[in-house]
Protein backbone atom coordinates (compact mmCIF):
# COMPACT_ATOMS: atom_id res chain seq x y z
CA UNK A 1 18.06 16.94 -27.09
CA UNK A 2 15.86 13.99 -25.65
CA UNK A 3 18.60 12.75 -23.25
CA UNK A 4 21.36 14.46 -21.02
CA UNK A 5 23.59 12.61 -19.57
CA UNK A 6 25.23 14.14 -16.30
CA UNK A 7 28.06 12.91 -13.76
CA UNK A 8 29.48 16.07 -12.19
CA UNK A 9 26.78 17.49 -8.98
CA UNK A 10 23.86 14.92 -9.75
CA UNK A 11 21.56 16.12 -6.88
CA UNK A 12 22.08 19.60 -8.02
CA UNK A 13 20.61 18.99 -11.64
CA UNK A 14 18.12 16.73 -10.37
CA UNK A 15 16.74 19.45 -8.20
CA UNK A 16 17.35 21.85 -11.17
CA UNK A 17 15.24 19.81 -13.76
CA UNK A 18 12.56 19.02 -11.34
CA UNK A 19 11.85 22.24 -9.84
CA UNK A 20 11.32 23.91 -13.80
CA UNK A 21 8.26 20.84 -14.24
CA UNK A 22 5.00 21.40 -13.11
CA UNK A 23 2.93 17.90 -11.87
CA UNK A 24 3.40 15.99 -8.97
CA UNK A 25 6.39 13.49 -8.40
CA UNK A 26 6.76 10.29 -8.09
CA UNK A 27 9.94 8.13 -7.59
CA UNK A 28 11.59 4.80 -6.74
CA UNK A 29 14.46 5.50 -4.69
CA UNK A 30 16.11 2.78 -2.83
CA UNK A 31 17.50 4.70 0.03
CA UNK A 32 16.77 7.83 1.36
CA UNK A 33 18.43 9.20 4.47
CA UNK A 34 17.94 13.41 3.30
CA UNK A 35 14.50 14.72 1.88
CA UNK A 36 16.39 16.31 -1.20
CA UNK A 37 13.11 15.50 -3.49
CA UNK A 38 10.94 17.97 -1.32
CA UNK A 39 8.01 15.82 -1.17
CA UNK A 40 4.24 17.48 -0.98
CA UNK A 41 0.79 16.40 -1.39
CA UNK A 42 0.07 13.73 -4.19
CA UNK A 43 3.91 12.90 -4.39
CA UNK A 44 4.48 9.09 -3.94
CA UNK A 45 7.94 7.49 -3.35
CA UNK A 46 8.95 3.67 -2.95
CA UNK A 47 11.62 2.92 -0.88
CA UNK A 48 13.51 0.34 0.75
CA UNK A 49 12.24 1.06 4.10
CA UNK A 50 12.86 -3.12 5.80
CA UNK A 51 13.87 -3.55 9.24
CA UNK A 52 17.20 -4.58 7.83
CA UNK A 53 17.86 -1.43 5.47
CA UNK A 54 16.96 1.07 8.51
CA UNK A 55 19.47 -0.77 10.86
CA UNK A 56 22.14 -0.81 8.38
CA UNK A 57 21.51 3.10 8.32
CA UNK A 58 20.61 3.09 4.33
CA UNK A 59 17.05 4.68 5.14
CA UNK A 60 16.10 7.25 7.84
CA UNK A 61 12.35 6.67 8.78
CA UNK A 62 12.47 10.50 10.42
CA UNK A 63 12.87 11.61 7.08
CA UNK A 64 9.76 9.23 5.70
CA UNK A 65 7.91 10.83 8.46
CA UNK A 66 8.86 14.08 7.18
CA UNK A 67 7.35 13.31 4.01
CA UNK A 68 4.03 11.74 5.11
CA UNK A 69 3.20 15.05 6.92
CA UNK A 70 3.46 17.04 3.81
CA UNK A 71 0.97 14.66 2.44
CA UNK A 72 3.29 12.33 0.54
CA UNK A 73 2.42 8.94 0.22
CA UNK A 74 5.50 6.48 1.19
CA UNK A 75 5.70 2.44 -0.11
CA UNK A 76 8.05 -0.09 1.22
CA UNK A 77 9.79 -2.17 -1.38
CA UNK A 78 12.24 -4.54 0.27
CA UNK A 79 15.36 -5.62 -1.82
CA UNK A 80 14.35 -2.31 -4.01
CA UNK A 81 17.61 -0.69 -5.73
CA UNK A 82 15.87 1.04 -8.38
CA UNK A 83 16.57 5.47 -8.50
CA UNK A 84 14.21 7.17 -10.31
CA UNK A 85 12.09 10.23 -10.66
CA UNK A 86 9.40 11.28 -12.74
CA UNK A 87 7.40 14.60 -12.74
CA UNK A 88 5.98 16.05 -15.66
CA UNK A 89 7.15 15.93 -18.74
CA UNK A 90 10.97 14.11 -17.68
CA UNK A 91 12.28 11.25 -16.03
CA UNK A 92 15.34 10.74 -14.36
CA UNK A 93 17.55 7.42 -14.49
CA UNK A 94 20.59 6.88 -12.45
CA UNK A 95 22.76 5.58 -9.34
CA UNK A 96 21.97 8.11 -7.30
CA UNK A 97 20.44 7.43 -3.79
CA UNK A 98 18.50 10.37 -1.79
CA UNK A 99 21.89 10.74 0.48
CA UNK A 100 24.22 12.73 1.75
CA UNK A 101 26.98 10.70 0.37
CA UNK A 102 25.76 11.03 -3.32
CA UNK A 103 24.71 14.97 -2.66
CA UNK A 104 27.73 15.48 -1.19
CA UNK A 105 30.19 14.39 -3.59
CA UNK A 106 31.60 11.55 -1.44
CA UNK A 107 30.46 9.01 -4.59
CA UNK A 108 30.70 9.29 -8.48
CA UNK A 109 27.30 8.87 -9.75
CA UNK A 110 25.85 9.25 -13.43
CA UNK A 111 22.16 10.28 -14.24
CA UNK A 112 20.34 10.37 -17.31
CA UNK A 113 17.59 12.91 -17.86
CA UNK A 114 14.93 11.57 -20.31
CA UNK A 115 12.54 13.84 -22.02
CA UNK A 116 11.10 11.47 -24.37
CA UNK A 117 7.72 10.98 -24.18
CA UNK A 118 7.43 7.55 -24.37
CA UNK A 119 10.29 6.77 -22.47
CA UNK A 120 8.87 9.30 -19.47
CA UNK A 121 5.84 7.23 -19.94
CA UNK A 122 7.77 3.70 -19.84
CA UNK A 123 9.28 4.82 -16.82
CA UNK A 124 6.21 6.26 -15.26
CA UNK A 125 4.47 2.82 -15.79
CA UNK A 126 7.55 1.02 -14.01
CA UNK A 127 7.45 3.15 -11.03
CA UNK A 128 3.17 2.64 -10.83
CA UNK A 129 3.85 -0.76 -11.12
CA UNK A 130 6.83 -1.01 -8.40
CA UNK A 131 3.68 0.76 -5.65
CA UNK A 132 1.28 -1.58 -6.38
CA UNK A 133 4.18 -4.77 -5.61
CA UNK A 134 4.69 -2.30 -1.91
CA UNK A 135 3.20 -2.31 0.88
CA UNK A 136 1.95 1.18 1.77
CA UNK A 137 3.11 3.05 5.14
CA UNK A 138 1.64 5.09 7.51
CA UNK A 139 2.69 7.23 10.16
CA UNK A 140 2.77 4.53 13.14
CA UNK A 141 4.09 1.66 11.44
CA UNK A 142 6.92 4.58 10.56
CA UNK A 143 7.55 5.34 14.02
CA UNK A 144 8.36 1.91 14.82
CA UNK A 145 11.53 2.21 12.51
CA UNK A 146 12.83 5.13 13.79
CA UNK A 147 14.52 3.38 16.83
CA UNK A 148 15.73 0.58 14.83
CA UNK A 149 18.29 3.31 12.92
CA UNK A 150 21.82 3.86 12.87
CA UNK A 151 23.55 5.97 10.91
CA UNK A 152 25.52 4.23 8.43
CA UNK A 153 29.67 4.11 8.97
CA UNK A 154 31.79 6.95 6.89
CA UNK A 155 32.82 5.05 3.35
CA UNK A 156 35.36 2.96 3.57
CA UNK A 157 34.30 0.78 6.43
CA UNK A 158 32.53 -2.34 5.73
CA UNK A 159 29.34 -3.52 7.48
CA UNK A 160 28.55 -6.90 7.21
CA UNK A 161 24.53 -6.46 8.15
CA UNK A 162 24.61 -3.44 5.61
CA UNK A 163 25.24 -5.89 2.68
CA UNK A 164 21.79 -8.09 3.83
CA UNK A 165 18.61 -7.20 3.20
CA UNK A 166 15.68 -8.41 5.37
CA UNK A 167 12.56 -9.45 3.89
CA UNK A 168 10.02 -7.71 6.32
CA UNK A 169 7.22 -10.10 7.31
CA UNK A 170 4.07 -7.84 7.20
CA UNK A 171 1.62 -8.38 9.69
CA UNK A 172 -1.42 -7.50 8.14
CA UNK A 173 -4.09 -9.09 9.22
CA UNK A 174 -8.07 -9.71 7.79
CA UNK A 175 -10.53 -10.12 10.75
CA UNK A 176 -13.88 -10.56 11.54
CA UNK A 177 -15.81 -8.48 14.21
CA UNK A 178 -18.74 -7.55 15.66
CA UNK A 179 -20.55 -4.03 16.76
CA UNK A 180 -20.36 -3.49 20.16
CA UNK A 181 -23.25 -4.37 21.99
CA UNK A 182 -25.41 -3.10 25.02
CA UNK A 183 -23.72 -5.83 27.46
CA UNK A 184 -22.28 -3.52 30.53
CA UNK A 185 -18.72 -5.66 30.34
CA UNK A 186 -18.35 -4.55 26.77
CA UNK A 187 -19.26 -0.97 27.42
CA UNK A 188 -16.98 -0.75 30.30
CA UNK A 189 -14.07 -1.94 28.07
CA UNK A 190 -14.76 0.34 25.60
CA UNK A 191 -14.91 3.27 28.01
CA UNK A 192 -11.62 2.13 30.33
CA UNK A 193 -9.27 1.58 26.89
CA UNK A 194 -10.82 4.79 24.97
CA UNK A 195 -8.32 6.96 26.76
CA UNK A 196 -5.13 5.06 26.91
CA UNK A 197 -5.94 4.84 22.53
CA UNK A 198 -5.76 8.50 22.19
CA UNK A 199 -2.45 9.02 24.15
CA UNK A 200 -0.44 6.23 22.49
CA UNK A 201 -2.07 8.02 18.66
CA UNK A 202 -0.87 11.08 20.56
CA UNK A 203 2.30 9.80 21.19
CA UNK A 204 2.41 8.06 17.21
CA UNK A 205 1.10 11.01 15.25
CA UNK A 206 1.85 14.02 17.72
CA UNK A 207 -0.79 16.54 19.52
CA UNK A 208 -2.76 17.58 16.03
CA UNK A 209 -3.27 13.89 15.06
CA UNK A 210 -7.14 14.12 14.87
CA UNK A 211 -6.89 16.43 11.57
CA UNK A 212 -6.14 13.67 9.70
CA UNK A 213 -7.01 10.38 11.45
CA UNK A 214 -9.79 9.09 13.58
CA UNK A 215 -10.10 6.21 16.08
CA UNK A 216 -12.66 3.65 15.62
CA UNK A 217 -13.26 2.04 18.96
CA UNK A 218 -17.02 0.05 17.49
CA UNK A 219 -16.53 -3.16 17.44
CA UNK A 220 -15.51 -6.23 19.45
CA UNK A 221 -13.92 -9.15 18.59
CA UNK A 222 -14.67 -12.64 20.11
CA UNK A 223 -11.43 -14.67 18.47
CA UNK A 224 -9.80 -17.33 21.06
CA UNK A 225 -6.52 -15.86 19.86
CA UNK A 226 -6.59 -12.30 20.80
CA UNK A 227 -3.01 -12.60 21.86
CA UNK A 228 -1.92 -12.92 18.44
CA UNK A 229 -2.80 -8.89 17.45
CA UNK A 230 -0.11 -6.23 18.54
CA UNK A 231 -0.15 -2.86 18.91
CA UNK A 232 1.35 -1.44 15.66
CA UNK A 233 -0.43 -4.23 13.18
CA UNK A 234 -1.98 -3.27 10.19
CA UNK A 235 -6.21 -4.52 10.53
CA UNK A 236 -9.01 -4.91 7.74
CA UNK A 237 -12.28 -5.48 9.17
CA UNK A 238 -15.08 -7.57 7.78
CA UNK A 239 -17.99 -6.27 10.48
CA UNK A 240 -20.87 -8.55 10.57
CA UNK A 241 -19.86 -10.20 7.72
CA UNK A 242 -21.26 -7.39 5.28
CA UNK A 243 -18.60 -4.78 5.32
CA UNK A 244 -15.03 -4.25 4.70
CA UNK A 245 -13.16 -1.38 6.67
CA UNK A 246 -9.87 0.37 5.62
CA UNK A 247 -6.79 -0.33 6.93
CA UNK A 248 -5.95 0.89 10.10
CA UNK A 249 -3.29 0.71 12.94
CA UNK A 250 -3.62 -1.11 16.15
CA UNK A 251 -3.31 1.76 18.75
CA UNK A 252 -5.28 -0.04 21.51
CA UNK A 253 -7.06 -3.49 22.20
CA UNK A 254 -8.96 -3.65 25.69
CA UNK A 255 -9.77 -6.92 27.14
CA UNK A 256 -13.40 -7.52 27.94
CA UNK A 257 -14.08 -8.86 31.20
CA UNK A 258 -15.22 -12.27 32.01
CA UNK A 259 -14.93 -12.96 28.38
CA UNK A 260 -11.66 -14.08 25.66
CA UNK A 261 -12.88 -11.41 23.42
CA UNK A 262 -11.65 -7.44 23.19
CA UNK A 263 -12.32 -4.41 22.19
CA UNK A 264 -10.19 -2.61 18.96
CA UNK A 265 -8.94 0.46 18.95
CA UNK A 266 -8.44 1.20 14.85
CA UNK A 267 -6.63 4.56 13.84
CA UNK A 268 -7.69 5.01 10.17
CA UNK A 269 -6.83 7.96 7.43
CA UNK A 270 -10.61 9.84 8.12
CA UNK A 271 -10.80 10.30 4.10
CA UNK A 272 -11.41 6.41 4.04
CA UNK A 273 -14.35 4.99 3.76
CA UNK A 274 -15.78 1.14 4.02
CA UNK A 275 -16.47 -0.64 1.32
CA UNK A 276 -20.08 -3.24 0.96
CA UNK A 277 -18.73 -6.32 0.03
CA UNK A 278 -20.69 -6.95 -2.99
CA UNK A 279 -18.40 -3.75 -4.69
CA UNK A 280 -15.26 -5.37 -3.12
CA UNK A 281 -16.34 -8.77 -5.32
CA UNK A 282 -16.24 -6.46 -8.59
CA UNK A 283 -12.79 -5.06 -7.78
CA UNK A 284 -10.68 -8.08 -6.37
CA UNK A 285 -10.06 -11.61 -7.64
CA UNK A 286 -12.51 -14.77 -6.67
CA UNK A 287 -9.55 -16.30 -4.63
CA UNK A 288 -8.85 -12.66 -2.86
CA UNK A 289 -12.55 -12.23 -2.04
CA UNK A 290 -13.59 -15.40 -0.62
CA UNK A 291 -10.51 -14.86 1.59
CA UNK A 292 -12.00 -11.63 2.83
CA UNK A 293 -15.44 -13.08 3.34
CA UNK A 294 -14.41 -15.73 4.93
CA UNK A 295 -11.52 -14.15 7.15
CA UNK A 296 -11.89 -15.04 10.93
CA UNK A 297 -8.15 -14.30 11.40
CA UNK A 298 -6.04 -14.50 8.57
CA UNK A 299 -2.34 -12.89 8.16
CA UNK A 300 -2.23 -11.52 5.08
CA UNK A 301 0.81 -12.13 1.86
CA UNK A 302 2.18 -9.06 0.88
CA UNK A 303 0.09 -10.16 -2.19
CA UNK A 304 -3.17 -10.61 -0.77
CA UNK A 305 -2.33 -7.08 1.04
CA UNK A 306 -1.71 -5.24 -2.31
CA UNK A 307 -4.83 -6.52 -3.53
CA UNK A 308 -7.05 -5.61 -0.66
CA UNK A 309 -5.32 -2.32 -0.50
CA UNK A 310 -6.44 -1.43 -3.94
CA UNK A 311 -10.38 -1.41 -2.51
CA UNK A 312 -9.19 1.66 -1.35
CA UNK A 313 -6.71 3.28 -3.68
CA UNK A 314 -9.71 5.25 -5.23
């Protein structure tokens, strides 16, 4: 048999079918408010992680966090309502959310388990294609969901915000710096805001943060509008006009006295590295790369973002 069909207990014969394939999973799950897919390392899910489906309670970001420190790698898909799984040689097709309600037997869902090779493979494309449309998250920009959530109401109840979904604005941004310098006002900056960056990535990430991550506190930046980055924003770097850094999260910026520049505190993934920007003009389109070349400040699309991201993905 190349399909089952199941209604009765879906989580349980998810969980059954899964744990007897070897391979790493990945899904497209809408919402997720219990880790029933047991994440690891080299697992990917996309979610609907928006500011609007974590207030209406539809996705726990504790539970995302969960996740990333097992290694997972998490996507945000706003307006997703896709739920699927692949690992190994299956996929799974259904209505079922990662919830309690649909573990729980509070809804009646129906799941089909495909072990067709080309339709594991169709679906396996799908989901591929559904991470590169996301924008990928990381532990900080995580944390800032987790106050946002409420637990959704018992079933039954209608909420009015639950039924709208909010298109999250990313604010990514592609900037141009400099290396510090020897000038004594940039030094001091550098040396007054290095502290207060590690305890707000302590606070983010939690005491053993530095296993993973790093803090780049190089480089200066000279832009009038300084007051336009906040903590939490996602940063590419063009330095000197030569290289492109990874992606990182705002932890700190320190102003520089008698000047309208500051310095940047970056917390990056340490298993990152920059990119010379003649490779980045092999890997992106002509449009995306002059952007990044000529980037003083520029807030990236969520298209632009998946593009740059993809330097990376490698």
């Amino acid at each position: 048999m190349t399909t089952e069909v199941v209604i009765d207990d879906p989580w349980g014969n998810i969980l059954r079918v899964v744990g007897n394939e070897k391979g790493r999973t990945i899904a497209a799950v809408a919402y997720v408010t219990k880790g029933l897919l047991k994440l690891t390392r080299n697992d990917f899910l996309v979610c609907d992680a928006s500011k609007g489906c974590v207030k209406s309670g539809n996705t726990d970001p504790k539970v995302l966090l969960q996740y990333l420190n097992k290694g997972a790698r998490i996507w945000n898909h706003p307006g997703l309502h896709a739920k699927t799984i692949v690992r190994g040689r299956l996929a799974i097709v259904g209505s079922a959310n990662s919830s309690g309600a649909s573990a729980d037997g509070q809804l009646t869902e129906l799941i089909a388990i495909l072990k067709d090779r080309s339709s594991v493979m169709a679906v396996r494309q799908r989901i591929e294609a559904l991470a590169r449309q996301s924008t990928s998250l990381d532990p900080i920009s995580i944390e800032r969901l987790v106050p946002l959530f409420k637990p959704a109401r018992r079933l039954g109840t209608r909420r009015k915000s639950a039924r709208a979904i909010e298109q999250v604005k990313s604010r990514a941004w592609c900037i141009a710096t400099h290396y510090i310098n020897e000038r004594p006002n940039i030094e001091t900056a550098r040396e007054r805001g290095s502290p207060k960056a590690h305890r707000s990535t302590k606070q983010l990430l939690g005491k053993r943060w530095t296993r993973n991550y790093r803090i780049d506190d190089d480089v200066s930046w000279s832009g009038r509008s300084v007051d336009r980055l906040k903590l939490g924003d996602y940063i590419f770097e063009v330095v000197e006009g030569k290289i492109l850094r990874p992606p990182g999260t705002l932890v700190h910026l320190e102003s520089i006295k008698d000047s309208k520049g500051a310095v940047l505190f970056i917390c990056r993934e340490k298993r990152l590295r920059s990119r010379n920007l003649k490779s980045v003009r092999k890997r992106v389109e002509p449009a995306i790369f002059k952007m990044v070349k000529n980037a003083d400040m520029r807030q990236l699309t969520l298209t632009q973002l998946d593009s740059v991201n993809e330097v990376f993905a490698d």
